[in-house]
N, C-alpha and C. Protein backbone atom coordinates (compact mmCIF):
# COMPACT_ATOMS: atom_id res chain seq x y z
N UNK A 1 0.83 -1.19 0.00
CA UNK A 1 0.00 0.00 0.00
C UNK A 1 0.87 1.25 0.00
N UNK A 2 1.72 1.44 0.78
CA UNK A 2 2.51 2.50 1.21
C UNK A 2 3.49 2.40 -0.94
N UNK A 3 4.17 1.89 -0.98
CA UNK A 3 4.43 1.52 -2.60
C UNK A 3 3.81 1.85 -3.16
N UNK A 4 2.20 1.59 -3.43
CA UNK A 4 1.41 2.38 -3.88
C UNK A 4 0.96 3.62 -3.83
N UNK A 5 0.93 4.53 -2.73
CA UNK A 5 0.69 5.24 -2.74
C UNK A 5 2.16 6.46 -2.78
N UNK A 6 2.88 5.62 -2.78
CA UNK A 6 4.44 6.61 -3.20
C UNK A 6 4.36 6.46 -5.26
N UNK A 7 4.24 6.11 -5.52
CA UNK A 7 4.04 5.65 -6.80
C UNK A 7 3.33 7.00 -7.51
N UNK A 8 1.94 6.55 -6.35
CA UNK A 8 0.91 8.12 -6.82
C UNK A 8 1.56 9.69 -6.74
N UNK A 9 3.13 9.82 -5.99
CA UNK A 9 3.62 10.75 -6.28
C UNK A 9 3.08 11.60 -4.81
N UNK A 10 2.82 10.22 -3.60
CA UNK A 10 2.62 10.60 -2.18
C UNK A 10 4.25 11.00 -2.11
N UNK A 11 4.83 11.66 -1.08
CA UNK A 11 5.77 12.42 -0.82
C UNK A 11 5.80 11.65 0.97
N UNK A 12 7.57 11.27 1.20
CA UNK A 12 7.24 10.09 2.91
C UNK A 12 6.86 11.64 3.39
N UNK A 13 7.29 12.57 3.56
CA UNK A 13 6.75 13.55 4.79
C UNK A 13 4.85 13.42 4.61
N UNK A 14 4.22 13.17 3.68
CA UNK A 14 2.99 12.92 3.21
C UNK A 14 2.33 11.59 4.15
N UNK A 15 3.22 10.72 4.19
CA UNK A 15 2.21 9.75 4.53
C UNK A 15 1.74 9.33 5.36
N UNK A 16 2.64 10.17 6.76
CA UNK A 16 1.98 10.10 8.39
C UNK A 16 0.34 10.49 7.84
N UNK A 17 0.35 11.89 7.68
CA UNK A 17 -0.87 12.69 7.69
C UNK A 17 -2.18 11.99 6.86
N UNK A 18 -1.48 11.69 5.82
CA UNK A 18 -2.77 10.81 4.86
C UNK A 18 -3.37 9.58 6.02
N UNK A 19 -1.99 8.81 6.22
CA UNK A 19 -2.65 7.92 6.92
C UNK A 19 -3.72 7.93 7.98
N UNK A 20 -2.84 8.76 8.87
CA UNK A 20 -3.73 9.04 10.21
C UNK A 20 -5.07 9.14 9.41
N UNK A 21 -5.45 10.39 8.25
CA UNK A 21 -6.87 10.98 8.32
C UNK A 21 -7.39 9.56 7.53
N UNK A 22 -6.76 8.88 6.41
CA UNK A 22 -7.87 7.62 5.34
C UNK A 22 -7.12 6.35 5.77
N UNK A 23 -7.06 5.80 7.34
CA UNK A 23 -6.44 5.02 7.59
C UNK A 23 -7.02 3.64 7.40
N UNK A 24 -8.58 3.80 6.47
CA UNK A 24 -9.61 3.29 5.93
C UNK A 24 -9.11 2.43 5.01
N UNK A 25 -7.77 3.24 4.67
CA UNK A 25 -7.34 2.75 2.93
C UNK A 25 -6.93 1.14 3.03
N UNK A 26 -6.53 0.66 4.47
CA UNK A 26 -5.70 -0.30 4.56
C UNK A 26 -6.86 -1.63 4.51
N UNK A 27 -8.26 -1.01 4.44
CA UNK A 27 -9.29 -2.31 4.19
C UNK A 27 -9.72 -2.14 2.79
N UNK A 28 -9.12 -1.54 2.34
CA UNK A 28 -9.45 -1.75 0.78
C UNK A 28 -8.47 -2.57 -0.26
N UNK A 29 -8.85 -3.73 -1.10
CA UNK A 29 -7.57 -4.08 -1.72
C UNK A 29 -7.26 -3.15 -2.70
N UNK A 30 -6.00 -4.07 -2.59
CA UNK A 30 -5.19 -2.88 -3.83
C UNK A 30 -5.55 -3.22 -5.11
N UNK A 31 -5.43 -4.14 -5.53
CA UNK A 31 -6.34 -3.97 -6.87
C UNK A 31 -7.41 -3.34 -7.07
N UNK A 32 -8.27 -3.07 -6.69
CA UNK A 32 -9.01 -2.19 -6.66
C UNK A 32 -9.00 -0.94 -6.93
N UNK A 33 -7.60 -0.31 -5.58
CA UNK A 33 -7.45 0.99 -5.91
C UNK A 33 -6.72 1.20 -7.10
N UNK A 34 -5.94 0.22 -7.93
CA UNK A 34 -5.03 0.57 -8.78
C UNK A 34 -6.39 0.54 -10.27
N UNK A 35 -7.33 -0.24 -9.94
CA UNK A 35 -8.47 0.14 -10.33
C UNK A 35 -8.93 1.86 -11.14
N UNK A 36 -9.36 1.82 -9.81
CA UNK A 36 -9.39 3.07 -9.40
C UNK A 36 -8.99 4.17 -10.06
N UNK A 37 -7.15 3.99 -9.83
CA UNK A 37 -7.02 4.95 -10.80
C UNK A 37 -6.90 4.98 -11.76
N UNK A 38 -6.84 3.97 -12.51
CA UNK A 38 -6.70 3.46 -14.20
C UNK A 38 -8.08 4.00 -14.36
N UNK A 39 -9.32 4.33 -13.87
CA UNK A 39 -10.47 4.54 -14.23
C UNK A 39 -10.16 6.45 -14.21
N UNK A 40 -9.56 7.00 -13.42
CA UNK A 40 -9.27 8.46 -13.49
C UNK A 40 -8.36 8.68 -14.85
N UNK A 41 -7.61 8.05 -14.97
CA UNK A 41 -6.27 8.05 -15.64
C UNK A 41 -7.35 7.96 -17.01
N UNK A 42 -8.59 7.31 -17.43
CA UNK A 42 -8.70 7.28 -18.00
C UNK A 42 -9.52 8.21 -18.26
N UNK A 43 -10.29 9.00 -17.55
CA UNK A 43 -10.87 10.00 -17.95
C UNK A 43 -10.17 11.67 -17.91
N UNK A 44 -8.62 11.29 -18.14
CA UNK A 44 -7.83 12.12 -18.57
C UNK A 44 -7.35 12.93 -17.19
N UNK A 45 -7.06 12.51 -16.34
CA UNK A 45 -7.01 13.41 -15.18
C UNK A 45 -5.28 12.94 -15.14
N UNK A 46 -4.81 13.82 -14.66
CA UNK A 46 -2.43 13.92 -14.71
C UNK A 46 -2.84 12.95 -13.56
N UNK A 47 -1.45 12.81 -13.70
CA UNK A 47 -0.82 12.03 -12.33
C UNK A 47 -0.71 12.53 -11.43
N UNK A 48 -0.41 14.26 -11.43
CA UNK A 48 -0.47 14.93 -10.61
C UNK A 48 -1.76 14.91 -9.73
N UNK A 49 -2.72 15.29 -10.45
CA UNK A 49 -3.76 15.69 -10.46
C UNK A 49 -4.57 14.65 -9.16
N UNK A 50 -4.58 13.10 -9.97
CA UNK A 50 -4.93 11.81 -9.44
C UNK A 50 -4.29 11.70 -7.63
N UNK A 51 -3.24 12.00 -7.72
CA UNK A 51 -1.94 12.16 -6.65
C UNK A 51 -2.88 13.33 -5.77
N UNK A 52 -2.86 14.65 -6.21
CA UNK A 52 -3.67 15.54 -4.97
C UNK A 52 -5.46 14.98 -4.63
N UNK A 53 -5.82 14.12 -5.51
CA UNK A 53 -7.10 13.23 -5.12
C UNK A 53 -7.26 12.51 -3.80
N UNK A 54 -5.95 11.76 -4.15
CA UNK A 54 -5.70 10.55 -2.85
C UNK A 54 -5.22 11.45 -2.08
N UNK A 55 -4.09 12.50 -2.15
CA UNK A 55 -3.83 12.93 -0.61
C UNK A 55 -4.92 13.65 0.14
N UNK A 56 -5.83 14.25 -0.91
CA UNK A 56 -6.76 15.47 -0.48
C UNK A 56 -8.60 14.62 0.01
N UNK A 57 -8.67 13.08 -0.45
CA UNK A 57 -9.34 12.77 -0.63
C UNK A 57 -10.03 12.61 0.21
N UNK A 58 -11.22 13.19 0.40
CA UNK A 58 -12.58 12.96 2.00
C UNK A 58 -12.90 11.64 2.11
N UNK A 59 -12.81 10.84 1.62
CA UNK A 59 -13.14 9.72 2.31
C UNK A 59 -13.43 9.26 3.20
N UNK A 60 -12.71 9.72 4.04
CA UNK A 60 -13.30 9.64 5.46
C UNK A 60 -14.64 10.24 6.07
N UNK A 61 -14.85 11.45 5.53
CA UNK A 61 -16.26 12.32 5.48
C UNK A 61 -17.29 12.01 4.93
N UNK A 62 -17.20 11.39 4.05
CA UNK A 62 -17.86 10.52 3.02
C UNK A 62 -18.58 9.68 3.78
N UNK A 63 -17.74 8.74 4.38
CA UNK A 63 -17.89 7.23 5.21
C UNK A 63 -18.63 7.39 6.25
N UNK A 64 -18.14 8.64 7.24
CA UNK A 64 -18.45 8.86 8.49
C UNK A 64 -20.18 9.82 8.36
N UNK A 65 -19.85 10.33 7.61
CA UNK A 65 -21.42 11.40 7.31
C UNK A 65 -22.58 10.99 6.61
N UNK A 66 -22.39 9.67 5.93
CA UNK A 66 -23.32 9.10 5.51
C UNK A 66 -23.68 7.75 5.70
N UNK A 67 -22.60 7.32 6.52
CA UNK A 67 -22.63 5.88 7.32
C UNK A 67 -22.65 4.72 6.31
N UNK A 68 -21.68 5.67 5.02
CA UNK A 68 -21.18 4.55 4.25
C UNK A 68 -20.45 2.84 4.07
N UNK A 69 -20.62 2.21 3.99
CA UNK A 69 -19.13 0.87 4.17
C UNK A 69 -18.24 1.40 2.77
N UNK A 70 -17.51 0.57 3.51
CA UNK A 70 -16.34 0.99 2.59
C UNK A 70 -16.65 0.67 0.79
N UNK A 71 -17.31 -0.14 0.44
CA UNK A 71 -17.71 -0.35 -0.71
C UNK A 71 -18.56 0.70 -1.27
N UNK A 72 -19.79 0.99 -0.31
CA UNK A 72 -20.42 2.20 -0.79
C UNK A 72 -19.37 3.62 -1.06
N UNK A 73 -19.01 3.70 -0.30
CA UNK A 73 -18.09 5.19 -0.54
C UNK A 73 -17.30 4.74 -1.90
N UNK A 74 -16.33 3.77 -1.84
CA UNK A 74 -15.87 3.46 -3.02
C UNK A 74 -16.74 3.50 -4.79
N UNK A 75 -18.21 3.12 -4.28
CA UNK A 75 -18.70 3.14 -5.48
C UNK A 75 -19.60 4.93 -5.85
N UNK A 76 -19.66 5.37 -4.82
CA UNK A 76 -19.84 7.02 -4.71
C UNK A 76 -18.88 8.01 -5.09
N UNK A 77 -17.16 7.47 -4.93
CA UNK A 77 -16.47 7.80 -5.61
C UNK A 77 -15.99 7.57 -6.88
N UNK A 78 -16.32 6.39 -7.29
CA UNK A 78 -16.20 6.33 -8.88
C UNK A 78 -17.67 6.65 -9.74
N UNK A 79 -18.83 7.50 -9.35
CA UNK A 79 -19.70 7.65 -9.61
C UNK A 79 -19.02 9.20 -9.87
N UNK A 80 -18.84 9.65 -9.24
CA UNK A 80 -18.90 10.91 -9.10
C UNK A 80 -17.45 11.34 -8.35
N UNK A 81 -16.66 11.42 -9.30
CA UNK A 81 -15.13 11.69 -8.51
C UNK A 81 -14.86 13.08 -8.38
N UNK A 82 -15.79 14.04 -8.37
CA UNK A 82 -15.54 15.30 -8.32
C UNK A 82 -15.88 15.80 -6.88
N UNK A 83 -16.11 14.54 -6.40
CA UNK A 83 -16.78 15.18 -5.19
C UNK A 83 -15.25 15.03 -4.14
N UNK A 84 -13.92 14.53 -4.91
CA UNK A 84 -12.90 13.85 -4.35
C UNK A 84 -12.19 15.60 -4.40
N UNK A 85 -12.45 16.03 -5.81
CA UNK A 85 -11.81 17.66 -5.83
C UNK A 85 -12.31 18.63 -5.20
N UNK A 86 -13.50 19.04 -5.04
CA UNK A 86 -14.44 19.88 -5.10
C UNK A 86 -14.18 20.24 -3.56
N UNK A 87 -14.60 20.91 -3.09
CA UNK A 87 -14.98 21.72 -1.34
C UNK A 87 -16.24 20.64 -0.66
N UNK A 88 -15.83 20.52 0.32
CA UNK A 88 -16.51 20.03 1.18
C UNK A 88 -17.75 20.94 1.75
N UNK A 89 -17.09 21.95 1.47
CA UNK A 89 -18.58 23.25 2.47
C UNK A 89 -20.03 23.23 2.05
N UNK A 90 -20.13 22.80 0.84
CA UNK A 90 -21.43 22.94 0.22
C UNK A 90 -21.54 21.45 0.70
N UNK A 91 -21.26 20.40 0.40
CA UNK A 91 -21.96 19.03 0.99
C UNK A 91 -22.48 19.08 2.18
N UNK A 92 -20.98 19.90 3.00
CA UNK A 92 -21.56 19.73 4.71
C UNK A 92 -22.71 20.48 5.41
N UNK A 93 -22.85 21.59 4.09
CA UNK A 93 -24.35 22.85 4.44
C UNK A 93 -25.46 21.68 4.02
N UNK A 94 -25.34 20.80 2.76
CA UNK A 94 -26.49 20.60 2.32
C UNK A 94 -26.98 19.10 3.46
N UNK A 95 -26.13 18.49 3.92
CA UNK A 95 -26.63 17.53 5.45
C UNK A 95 -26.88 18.52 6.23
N UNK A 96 -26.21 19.76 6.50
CA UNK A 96 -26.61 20.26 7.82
C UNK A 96 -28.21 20.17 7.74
N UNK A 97 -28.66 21.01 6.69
CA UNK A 97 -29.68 21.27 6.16
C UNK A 97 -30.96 20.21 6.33
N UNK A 98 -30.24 19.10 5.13
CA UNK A 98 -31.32 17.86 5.24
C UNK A 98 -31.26 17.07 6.80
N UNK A 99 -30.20 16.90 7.28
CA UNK A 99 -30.75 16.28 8.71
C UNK A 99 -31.37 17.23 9.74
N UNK A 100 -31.17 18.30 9.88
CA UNK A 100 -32.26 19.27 10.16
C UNK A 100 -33.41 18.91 10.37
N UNK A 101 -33.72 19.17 8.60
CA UNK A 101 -35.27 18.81 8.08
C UNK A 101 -35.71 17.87 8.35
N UNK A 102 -35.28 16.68 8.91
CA UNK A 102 -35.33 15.20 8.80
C UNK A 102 -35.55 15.27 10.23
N UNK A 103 -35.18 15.64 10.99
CA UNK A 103 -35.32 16.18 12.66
C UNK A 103 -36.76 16.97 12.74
N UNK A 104 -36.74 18.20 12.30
CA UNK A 104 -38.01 18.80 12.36
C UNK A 104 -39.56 18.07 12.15
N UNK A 105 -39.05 17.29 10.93
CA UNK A 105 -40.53 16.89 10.59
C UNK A 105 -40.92 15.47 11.35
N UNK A 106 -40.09 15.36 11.72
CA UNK A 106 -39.98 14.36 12.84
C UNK A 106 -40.67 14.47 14.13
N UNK A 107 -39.74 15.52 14.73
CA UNK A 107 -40.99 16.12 15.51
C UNK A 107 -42.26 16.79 15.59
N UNK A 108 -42.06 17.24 14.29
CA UNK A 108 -43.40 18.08 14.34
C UNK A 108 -44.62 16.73 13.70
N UNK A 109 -44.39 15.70 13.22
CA UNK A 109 -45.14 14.42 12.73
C UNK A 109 -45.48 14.26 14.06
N UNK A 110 -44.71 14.22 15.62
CA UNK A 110 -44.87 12.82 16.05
C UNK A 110 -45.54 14.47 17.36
N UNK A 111 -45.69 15.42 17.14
CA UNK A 111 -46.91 16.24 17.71
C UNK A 111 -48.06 16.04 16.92
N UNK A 112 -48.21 15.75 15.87
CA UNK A 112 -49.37 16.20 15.23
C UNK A 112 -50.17 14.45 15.31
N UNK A 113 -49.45 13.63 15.58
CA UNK A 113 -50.04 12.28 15.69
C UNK A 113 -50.22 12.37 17.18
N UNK A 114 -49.66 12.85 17.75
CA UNK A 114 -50.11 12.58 19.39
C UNK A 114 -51.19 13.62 19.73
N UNK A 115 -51.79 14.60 18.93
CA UNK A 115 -53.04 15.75 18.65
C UNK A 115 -53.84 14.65 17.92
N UNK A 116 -53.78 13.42 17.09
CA UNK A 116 -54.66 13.39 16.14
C UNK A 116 -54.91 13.84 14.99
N UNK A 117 -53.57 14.30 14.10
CA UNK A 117 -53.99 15.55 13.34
C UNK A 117 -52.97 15.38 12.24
N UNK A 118 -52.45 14.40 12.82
CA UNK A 118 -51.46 13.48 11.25
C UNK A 118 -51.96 13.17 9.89
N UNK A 119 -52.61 14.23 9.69
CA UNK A 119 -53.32 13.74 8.08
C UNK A 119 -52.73 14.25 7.41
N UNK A 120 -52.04 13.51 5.76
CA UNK A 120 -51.43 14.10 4.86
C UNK A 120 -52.09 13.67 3.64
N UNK A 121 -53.14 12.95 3.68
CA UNK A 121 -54.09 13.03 2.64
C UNK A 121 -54.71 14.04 1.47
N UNK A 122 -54.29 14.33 0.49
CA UNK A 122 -54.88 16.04 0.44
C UNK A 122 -56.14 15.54 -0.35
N UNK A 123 -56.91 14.60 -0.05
CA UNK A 123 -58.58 14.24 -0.33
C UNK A 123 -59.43 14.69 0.65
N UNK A 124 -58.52 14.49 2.35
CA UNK A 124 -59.69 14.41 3.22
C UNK A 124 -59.39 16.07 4.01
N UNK A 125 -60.42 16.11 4.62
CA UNK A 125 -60.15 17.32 5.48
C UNK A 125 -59.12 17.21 6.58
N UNK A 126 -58.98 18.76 6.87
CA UNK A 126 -57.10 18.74 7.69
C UNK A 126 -56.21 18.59 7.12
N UNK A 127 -55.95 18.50 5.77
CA UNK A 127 -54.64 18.08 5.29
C UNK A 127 -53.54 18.76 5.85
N UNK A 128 -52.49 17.98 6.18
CA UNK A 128 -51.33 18.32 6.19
C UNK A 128 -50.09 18.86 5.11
N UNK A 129 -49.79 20.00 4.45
CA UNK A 129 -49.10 19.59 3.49
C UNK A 129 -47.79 19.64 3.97
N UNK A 130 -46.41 18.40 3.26
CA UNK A 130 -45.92 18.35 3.95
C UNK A 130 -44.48 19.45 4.09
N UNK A 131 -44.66 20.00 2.89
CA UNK A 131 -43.90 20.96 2.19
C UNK A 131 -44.06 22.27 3.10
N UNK A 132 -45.07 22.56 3.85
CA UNK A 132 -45.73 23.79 4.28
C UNK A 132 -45.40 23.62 6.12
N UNK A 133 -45.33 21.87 6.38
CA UNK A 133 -44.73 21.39 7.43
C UNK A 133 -43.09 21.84 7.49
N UNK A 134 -42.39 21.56 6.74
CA UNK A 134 -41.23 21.76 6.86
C UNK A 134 -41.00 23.04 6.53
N UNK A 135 -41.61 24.00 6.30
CA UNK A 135 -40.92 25.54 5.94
C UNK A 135 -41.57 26.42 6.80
N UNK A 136 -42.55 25.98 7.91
CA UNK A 136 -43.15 27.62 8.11
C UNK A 136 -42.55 27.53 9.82
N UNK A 137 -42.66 28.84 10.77
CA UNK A 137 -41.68 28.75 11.92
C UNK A 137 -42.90 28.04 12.49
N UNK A 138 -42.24 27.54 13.95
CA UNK A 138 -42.82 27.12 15.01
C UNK A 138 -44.11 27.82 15.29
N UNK A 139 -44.30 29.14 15.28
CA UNK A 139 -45.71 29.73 15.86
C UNK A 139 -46.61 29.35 14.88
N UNK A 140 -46.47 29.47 13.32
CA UNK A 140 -47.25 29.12 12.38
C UNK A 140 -47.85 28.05 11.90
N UNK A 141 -46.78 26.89 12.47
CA UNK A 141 -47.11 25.27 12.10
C UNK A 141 -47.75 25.18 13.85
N UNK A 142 -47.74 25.75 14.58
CA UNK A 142 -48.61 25.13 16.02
C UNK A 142 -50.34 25.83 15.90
N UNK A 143 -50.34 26.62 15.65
CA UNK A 143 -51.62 27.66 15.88
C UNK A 143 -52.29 27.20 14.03
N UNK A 144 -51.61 27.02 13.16
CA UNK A 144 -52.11 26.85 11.97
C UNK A 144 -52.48 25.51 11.80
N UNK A 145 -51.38 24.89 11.77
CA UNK A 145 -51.82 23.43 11.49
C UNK A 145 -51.85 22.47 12.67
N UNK A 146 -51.24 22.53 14.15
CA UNK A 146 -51.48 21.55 15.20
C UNK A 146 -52.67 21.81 15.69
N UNK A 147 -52.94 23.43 15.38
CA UNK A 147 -54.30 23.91 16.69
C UNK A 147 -53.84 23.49 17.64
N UNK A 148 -52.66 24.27 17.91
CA UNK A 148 -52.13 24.20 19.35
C UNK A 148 -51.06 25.27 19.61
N UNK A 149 -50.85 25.68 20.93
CA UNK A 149 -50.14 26.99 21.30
C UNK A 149 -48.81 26.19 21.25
N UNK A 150 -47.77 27.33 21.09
CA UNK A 150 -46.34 26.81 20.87
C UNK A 150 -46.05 26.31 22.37
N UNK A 151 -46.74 26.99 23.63
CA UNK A 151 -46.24 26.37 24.79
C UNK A 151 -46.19 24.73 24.92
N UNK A 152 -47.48 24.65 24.28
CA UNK A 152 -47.81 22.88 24.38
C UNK A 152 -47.20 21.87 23.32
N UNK A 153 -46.37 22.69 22.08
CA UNK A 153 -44.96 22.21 21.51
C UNK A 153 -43.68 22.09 22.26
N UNK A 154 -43.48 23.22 23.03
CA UNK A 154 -42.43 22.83 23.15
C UNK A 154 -42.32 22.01 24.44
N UNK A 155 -43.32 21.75 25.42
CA UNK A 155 -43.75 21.13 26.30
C UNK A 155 -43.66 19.77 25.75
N UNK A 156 -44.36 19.56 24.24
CA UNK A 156 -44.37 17.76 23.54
C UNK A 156 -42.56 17.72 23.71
N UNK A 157 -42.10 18.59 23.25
CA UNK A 157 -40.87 18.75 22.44
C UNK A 157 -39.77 18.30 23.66
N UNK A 158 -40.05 18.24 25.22
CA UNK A 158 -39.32 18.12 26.24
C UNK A 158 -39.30 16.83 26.20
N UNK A 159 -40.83 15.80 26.29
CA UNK A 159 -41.00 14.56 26.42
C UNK A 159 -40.18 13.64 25.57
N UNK A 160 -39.71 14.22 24.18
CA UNK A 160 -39.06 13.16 23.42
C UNK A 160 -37.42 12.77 24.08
């Protein structure tokens, strides 16, 4: 591995640091990764280039933030290897974001089922929409759609 990744034009002062952060790499075979890069190599990317991939490469962020196995991340990175160059800031806004949302409507579902009032039917009366659930503030989704005061939200909101 270490051969390999000197090959890629890793540098030894390089390979404490890589290691420590994608120390992941050592459950992956190497055929694979040599894979790997024969698949970059082939979509025209330098050696150089391939080389600041692997040292720079999130992988680990990848793995850890989406509770990838190692195969999944591997096949997320040859799907889409730009996500190996690119900034991390916009991925990590757009989870902040969706697990958020994924939190909110969560709670605000599991008030509106403990009211009775979990309807997302848009045939029957009460509908819930769920789009209108996830975007409007706390005073507006309690008094609008729970028919209920925010005190007795955030009161549900203690119990969980």
């Amino acid at each position: 591995m270490l051969l390999f990744l000197k090959d890629l034009g890793t540098e030894d002062t390089q390979l404490g640091p890589f290691l420590t952060k994608n120390y992941a790499i050592f459950s992956e075979d190497l055929e694979n990764l040599k894979t790997r890069v024969a698949y970059l190599q082939s979509k025209n990317f330098s050696k150089a280039d391939i080389a600041q991939m692997v040292r720079n490469a999130p992988l680990g962020f990848f793995q850890k933030e989406l509770e990838l196995s190692v195969k999944k991340t591997r096949d997320l990175v040859i799907r889409l290897p730009r996500l190996l160059t690119g900034s991390l800031e916009p991925v990590k806004e757009n989870l902040k974001v969706f697990n958020t949302r994924l939190f909110k409507v969560k709670e605000r579902h599991l008030f509106l089922a403990y009211l009775g009032r979990a309807q997302y039917d848009p045939t029957k009366p009460d509908y819930i929409c769920l789009d209108t659930l996830v975007s409007v503030p706390d005073g507006i989704f309690c008094e609008g759609m729970a028919k209920a005061s925010l005190q007795d939200f955030e009161k549900f909101l203690k119990t969980l």
